[in-house]
PDB file of N, CA and C in Angstrom:
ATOM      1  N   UNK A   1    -152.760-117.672-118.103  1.00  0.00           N
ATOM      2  CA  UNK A   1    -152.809-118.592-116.974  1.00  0.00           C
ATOM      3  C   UNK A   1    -154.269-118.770-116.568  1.00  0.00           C
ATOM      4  N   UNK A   2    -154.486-119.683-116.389  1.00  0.00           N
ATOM      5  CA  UNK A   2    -156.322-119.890-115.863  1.00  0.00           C
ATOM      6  C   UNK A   2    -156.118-120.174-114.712  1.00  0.00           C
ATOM      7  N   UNK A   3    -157.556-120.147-114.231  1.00  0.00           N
ATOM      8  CA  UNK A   3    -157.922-119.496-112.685  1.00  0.00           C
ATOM      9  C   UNK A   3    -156.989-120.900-111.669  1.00  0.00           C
ATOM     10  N   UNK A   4    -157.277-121.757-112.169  1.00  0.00           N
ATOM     11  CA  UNK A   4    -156.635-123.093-111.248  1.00  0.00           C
ATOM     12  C   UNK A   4    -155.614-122.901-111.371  1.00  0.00           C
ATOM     13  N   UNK A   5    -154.859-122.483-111.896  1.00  0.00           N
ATOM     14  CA  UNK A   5    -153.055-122.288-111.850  1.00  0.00           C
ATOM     15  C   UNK A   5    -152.748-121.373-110.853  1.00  0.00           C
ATOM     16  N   UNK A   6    -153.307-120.025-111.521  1.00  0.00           N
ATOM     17  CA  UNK A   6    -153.350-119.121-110.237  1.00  0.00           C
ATOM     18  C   UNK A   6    -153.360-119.451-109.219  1.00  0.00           C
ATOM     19  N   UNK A   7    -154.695-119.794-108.841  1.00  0.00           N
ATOM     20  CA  UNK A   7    -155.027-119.998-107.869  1.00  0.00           C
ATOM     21  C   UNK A   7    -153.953-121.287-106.859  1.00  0.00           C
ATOM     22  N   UNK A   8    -153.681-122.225-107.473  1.00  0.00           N
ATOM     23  CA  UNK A   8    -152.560-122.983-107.104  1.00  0.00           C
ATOM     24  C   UNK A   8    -150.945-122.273-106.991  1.00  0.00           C
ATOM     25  N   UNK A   9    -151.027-121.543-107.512  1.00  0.00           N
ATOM     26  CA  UNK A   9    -149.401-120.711-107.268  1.00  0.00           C
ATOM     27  C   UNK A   9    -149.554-119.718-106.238  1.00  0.00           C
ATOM     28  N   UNK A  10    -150.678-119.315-106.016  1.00  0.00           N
ATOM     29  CA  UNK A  10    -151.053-118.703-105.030  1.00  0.00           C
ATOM     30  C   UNK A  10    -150.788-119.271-103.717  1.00  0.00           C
ATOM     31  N   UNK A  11    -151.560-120.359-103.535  1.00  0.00           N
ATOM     32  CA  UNK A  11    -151.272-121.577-102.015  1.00  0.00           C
ATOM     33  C   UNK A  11    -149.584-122.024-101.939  1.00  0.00           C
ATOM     34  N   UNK A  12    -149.137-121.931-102.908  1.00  0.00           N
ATOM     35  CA  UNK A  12    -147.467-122.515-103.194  1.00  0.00           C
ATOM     36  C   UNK A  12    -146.492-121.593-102.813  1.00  0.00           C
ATOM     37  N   UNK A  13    -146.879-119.954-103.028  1.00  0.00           N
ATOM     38  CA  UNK A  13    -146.356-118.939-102.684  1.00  0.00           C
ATOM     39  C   UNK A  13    -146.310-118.366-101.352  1.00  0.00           C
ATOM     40  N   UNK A  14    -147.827-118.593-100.668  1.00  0.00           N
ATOM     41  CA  UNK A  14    -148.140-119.037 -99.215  1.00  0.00           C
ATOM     42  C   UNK A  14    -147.250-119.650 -98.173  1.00  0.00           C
ATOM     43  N   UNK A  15    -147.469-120.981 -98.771  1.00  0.00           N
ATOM     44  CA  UNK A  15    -146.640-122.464 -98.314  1.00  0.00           C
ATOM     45  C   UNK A  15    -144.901-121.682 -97.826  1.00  0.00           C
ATOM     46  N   UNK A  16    -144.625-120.968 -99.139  1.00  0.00           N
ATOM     47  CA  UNK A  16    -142.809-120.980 -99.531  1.00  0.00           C
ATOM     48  C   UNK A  16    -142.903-119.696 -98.201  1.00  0.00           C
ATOM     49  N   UNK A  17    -143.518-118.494 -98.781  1.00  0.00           N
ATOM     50  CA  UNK A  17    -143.523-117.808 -97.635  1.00  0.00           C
ATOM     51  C   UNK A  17    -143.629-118.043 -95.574  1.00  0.00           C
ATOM     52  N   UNK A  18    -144.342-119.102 -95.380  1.00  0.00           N
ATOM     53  CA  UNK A  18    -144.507-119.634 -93.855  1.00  0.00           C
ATOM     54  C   UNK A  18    -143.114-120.333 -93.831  1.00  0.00           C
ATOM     55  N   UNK A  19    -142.972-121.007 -94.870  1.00  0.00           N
ATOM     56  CA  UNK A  19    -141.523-121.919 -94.676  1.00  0.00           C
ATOM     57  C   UNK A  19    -140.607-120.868 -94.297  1.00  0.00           C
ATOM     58  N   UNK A  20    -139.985-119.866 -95.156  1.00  0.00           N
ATOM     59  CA  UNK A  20    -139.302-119.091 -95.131  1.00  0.00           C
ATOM     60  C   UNK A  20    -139.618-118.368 -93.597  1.00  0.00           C
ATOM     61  N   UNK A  21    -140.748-117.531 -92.862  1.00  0.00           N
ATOM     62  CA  UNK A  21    -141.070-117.072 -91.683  1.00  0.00           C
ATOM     63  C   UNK A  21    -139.929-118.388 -90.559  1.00  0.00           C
ATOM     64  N   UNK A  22    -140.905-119.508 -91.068  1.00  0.00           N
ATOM     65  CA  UNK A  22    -140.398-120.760 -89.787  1.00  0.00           C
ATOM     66  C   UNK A  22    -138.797-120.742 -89.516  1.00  0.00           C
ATOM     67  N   UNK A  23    -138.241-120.852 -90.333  1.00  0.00           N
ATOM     68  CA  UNK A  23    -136.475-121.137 -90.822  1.00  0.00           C
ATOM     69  C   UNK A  23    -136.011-119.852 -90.249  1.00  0.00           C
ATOM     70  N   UNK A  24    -136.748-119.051 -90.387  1.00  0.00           N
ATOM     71  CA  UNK A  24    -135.828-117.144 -89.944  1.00  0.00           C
ATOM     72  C   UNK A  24    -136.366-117.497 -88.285  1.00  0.00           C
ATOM     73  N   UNK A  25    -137.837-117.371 -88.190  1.00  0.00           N
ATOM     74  CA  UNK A  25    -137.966-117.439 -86.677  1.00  0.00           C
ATOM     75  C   UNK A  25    -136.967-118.603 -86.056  1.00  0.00           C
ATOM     76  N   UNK A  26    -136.527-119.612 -86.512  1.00  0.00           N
ATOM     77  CA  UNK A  26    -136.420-120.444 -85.815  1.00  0.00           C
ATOM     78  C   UNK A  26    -134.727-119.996 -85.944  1.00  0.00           C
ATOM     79  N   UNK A  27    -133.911-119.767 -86.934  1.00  0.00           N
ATOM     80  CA  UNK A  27    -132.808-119.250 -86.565  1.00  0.00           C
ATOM     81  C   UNK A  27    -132.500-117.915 -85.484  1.00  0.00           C
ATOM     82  N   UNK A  28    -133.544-116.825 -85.702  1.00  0.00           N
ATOM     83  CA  UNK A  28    -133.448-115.605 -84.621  1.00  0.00           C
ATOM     84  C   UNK A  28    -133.788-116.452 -83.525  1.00  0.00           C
ATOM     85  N   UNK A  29    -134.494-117.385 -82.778  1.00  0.00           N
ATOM     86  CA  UNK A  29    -134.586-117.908 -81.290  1.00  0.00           C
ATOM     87  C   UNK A  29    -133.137-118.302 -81.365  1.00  0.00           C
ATOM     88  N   UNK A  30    -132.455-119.203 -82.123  1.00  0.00           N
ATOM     89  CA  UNK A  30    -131.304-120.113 -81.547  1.00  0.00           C
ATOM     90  C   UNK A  30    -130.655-119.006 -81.319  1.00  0.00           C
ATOM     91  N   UNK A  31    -130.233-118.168 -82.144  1.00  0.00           N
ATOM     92  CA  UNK A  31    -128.831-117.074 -81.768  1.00  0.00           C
ATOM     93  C   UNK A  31    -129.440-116.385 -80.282  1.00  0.00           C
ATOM     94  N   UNK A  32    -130.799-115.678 -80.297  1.00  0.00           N
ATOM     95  CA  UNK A  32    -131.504-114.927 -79.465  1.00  0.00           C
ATOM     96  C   UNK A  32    -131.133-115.835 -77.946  1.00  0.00           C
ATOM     97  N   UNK A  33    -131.601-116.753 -77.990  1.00  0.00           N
ATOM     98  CA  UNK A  33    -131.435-117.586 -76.729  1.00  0.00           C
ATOM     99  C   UNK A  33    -130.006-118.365 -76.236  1.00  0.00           C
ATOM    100  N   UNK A  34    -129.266-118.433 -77.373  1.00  0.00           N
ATOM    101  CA  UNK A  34    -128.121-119.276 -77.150  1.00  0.00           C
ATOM    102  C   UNK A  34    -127.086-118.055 -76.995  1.00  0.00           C
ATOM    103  N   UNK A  35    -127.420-116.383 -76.490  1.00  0.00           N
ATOM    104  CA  UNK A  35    -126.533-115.668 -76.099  1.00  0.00           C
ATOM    105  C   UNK A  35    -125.034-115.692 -75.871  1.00  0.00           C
ATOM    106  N   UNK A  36    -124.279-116.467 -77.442  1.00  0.00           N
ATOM    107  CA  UNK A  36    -123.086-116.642 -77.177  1.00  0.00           C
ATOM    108  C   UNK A  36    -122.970-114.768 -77.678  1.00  0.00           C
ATOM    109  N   UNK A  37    -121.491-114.737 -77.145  1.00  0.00           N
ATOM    110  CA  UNK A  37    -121.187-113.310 -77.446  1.00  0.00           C
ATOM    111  C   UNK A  37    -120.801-113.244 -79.274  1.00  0.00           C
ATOM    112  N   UNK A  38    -120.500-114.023 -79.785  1.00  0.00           N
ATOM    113  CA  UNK A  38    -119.528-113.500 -80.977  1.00  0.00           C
ATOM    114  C   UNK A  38    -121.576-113.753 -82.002  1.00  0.00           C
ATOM    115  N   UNK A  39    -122.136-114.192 -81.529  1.00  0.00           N
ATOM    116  CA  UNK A  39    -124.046-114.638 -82.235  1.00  0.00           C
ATOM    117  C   UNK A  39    -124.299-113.153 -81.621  1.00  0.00           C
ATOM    118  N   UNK A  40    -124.458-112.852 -80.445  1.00  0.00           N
ATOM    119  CA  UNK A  40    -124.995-111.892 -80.362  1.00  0.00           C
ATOM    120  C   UNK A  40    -124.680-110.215 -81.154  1.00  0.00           C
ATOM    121  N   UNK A  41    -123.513-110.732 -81.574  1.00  0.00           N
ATOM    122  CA  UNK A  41    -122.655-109.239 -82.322  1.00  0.00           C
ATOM    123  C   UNK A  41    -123.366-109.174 -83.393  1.00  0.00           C
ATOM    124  N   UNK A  42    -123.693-110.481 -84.014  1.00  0.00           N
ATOM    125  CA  UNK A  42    -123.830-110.874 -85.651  1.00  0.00           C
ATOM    126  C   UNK A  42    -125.722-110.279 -85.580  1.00  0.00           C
ATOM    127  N   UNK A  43    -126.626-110.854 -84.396  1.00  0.00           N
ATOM    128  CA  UNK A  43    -127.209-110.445 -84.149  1.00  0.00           C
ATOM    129  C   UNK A  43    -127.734-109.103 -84.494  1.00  0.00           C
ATOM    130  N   UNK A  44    -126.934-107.845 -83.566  1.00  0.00           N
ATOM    131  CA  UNK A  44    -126.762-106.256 -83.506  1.00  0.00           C
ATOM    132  C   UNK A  44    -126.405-106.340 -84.867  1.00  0.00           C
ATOM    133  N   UNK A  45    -125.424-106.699 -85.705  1.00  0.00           N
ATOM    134  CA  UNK A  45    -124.899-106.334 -86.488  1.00  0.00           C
ATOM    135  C   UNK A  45    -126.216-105.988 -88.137  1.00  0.00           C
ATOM    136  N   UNK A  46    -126.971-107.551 -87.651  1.00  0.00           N
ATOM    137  CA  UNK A  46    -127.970-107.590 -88.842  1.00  0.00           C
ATOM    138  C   UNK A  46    -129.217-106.469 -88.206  1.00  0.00           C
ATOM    139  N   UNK A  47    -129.463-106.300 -86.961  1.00  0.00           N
ATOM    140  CA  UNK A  47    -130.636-105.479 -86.969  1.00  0.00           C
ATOM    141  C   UNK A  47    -131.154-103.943 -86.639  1.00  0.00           C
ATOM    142  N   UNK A  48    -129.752-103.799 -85.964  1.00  0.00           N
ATOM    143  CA  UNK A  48    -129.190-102.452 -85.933  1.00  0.00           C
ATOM    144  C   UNK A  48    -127.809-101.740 -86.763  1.00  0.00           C
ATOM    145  N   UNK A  49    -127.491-102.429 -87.496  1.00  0.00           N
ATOM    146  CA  UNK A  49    -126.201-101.859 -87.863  1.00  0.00           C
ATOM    147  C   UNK A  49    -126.752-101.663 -89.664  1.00  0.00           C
ATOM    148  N   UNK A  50    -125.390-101.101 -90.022  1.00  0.00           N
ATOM    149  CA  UNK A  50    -125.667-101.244 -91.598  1.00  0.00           C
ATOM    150  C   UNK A  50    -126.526-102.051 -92.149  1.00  0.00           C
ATOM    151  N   UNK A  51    -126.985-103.011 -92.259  1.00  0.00           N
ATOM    152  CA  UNK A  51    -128.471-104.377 -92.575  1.00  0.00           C
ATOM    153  C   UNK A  51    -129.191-103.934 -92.368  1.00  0.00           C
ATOM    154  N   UNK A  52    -129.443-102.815 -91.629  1.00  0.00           N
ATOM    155  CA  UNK A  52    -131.056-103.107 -91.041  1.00  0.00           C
ATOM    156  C   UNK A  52    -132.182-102.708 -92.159  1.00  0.00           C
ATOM    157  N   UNK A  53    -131.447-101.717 -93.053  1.00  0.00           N
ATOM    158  CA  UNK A  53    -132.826-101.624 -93.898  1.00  0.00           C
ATOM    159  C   UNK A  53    -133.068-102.702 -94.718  1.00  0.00           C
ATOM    160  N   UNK A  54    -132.121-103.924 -95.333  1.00  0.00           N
ATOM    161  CA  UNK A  54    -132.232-104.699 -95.545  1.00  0.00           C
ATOM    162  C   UNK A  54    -132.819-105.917 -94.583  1.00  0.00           C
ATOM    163  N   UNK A  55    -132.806-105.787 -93.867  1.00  0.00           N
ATOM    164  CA  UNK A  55    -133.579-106.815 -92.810  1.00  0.00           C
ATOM    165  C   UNK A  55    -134.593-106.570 -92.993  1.00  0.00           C
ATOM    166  N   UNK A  56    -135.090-105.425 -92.345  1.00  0.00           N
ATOM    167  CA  UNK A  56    -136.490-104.599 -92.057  1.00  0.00           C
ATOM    168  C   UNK A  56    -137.076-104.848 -93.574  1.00  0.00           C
ATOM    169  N   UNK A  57    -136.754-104.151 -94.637  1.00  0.00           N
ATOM    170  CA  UNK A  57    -137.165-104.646 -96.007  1.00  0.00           C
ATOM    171  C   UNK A  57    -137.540-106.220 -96.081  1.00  0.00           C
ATOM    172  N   UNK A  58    -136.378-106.792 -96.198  1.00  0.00           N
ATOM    173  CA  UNK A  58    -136.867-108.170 -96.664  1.00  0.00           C
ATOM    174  C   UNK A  58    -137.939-108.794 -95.715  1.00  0.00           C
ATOM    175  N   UNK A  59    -138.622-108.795 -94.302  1.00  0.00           N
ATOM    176  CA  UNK A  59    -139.610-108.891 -93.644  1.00  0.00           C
ATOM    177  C   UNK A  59    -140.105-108.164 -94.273  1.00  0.00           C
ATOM    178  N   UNK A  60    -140.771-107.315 -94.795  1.00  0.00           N
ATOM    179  CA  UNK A  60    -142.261-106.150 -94.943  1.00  0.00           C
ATOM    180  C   UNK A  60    -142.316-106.918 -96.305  1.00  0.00           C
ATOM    181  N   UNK A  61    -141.377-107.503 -97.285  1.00  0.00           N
ATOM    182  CA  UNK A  61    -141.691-107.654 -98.614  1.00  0.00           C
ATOM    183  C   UNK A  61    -142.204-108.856 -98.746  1.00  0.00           C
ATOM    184  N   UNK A  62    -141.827-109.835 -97.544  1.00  0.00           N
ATOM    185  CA  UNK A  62    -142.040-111.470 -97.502  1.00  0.00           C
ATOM    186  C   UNK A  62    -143.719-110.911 -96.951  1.00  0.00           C
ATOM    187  N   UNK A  63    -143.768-110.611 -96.365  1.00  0.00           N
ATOM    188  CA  UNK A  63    -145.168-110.509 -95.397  1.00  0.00           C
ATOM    189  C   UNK A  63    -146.060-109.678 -96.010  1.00  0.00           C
ATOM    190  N   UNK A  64    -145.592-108.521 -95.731  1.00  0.00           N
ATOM    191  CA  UNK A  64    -146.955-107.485 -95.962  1.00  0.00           C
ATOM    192  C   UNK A  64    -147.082-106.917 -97.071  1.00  0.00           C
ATOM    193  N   UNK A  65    -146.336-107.120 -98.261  1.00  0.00           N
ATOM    194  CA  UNK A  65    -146.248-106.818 -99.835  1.00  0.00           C
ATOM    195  C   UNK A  65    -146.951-107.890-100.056  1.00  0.00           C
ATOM    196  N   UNK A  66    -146.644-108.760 -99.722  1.00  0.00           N
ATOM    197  CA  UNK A  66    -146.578-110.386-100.818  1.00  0.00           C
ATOM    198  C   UNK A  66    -148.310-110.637-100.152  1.00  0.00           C
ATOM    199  N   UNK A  67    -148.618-110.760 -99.016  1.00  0.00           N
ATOM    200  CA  UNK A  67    -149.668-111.335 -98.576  1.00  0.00           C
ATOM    201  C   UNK A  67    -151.247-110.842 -99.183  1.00  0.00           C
ATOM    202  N   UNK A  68    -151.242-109.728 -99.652  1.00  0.00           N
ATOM    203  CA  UNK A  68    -151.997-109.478-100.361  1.00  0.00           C
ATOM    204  C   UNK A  68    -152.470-110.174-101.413  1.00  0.00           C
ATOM    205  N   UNK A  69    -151.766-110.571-102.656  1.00  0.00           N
ATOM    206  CA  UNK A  69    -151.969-110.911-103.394  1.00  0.00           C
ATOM    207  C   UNK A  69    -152.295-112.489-103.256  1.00  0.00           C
ATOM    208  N   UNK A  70    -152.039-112.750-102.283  1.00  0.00           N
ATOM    209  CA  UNK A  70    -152.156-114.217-102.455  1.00  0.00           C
ATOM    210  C   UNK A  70    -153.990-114.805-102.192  1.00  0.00           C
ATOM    211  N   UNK A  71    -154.732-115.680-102.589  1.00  0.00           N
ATOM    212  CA  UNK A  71    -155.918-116.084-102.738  1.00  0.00           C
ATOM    213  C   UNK A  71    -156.838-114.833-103.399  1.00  0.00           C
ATOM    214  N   UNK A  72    -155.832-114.164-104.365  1.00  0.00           N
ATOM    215  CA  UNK A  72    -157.002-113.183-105.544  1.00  0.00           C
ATOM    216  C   UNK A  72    -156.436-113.764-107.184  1.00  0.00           C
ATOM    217  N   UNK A  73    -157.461-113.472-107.778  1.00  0.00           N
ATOM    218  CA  UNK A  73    -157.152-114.236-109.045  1.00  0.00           C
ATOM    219  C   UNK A  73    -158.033-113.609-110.018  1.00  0.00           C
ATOM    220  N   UNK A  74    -157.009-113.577-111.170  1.00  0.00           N
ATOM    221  CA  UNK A  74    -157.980-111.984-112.174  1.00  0.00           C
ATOM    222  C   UNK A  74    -158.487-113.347-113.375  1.00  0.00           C
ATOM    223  N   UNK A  75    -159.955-112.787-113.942  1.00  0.00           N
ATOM    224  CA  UNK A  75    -160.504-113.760-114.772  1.00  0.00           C
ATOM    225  C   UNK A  75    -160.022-113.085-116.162  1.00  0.00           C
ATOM    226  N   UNK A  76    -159.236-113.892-116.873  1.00  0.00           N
ATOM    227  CA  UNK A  76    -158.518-113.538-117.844  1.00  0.00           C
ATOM    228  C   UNK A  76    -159.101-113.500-119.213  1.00  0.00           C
ATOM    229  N   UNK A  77    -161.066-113.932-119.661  1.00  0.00           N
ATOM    230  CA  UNK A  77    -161.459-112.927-119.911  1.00  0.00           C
ATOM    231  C   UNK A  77    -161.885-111.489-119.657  1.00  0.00           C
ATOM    232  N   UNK A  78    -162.523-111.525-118.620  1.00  0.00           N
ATOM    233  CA  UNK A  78    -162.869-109.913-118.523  1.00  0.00           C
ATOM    234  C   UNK A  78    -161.566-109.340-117.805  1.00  0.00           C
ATOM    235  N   UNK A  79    -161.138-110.045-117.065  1.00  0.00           N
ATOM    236  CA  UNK A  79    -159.714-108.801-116.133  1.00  0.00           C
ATOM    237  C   UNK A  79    -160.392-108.487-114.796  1.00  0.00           C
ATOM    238  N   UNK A  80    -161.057-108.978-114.783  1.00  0.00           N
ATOM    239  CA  UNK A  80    -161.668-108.289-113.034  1.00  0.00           C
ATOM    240  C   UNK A  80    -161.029-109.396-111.950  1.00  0.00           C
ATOM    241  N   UNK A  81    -160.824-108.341-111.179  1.00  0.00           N
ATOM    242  CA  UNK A  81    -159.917-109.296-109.865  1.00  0.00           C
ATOM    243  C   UNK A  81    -160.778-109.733-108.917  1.00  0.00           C
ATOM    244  N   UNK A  82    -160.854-110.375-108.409  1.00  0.00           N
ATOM    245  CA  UNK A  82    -161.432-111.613-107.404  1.00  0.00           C
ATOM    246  C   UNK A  82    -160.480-111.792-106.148  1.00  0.00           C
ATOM    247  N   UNK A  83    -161.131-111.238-105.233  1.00  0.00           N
ATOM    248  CA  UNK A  83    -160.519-112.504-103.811  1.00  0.00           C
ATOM    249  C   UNK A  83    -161.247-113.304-103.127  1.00  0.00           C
ATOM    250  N   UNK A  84    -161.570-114.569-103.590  1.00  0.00           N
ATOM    251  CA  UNK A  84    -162.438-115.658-103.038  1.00  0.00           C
ATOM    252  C   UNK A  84    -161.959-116.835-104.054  1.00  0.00           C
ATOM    253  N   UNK A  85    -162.431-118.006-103.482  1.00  0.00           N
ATOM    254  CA  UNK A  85    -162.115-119.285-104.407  1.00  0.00           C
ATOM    255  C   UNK A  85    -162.485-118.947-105.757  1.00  0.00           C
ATOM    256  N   UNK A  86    -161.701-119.352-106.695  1.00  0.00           N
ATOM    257  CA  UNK A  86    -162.364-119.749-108.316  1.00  0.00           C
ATOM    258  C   UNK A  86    -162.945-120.554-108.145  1.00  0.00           C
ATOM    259  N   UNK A  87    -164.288-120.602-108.895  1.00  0.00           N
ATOM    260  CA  UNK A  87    -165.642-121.348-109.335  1.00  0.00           C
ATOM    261  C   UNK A  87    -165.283-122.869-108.988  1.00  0.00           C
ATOM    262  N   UNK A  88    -164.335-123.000-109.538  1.00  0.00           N
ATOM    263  CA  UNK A  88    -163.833-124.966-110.132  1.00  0.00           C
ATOM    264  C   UNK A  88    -163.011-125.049-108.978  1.00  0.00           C
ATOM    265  N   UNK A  89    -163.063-124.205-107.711  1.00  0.00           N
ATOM    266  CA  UNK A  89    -162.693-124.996-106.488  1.00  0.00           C
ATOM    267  C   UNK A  89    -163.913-125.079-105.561  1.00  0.00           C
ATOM    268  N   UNK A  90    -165.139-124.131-105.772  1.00  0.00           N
ATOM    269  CA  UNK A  90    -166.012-124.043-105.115  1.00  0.00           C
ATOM    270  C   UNK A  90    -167.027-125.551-105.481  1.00  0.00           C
ATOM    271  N   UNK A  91    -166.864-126.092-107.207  1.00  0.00           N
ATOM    272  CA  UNK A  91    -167.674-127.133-107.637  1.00  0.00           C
ATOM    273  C   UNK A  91    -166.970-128.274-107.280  1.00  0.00           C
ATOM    274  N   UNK A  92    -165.825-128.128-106.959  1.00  0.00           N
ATOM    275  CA  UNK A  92    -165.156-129.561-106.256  1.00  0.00           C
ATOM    276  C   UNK A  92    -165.221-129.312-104.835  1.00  0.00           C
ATOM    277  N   UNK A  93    -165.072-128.162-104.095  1.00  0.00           N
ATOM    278  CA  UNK A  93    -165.896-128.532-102.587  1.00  0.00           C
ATOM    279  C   UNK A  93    -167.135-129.328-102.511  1.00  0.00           C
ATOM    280  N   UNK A  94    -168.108-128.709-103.230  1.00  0.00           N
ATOM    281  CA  UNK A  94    -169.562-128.883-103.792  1.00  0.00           C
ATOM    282  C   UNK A  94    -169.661-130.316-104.347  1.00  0.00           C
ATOM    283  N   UNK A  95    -168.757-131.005-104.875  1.00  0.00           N
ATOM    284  CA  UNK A  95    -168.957-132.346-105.294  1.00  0.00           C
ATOM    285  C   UNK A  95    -168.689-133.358-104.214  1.00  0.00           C
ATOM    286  N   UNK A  96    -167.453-133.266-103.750  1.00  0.00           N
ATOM    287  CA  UNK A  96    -167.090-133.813-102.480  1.00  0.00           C
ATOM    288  C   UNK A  96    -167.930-133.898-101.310  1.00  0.00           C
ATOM    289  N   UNK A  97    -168.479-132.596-100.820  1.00  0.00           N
ATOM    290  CA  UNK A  97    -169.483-132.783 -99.577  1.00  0.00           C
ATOM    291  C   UNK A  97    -170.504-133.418 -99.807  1.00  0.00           C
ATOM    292  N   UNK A  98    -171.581-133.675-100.851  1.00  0.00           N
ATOM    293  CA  UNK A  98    -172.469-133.935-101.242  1.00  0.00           C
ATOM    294  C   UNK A  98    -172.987-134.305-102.635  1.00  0.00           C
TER     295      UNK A  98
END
């Protein structure tokens, strides 16, 4: 894979990840706020009950596993890892501004 692919699956993986945050936050407010009783069970049920290590997991793996890796990119001659733009995004900033 060369550095622009990477580096593009990287921002895509980003992207999917915030989407995914938005859609969960935005479902935990509706149940959270719309305090019907039979939402609020389902609620307890996913974050204290049997789920929870699965809850708790799938947050730490979306976020704080995954976020790392994203904007580093290994040069696939030598193998050395990088976290900063690849070159051929820095020469198309560089062309564009000036």
């Amino acid at each position: 894979i060369s550095r622009d692919i990477f580096w593009n699956l990287g921002k895509i993986l980003l992207a999917l990840c915030l989407l995914w945050f938005y859609f969960w936050w935005a479902d935990f407010l509706t149940f959270w706020y719309g305090r019907l009783p039979n939402e609020e069970n389902i609620l307890q049920l996913l974050m204290f009950g049997p789920y929870r290590t699965a809850f708790i997991l799938s947050f730490i793996l979306n976020f704080l596993f995954e976020s790392p890796g994203v904007g580093t990119f290994v040069d696939p001659v030598t193998g050395i890892r990088f976290r900063s733009t690849p070159p051929s995004v820095r020469n198309a900033r560089a062309q564009l501004s000036g």
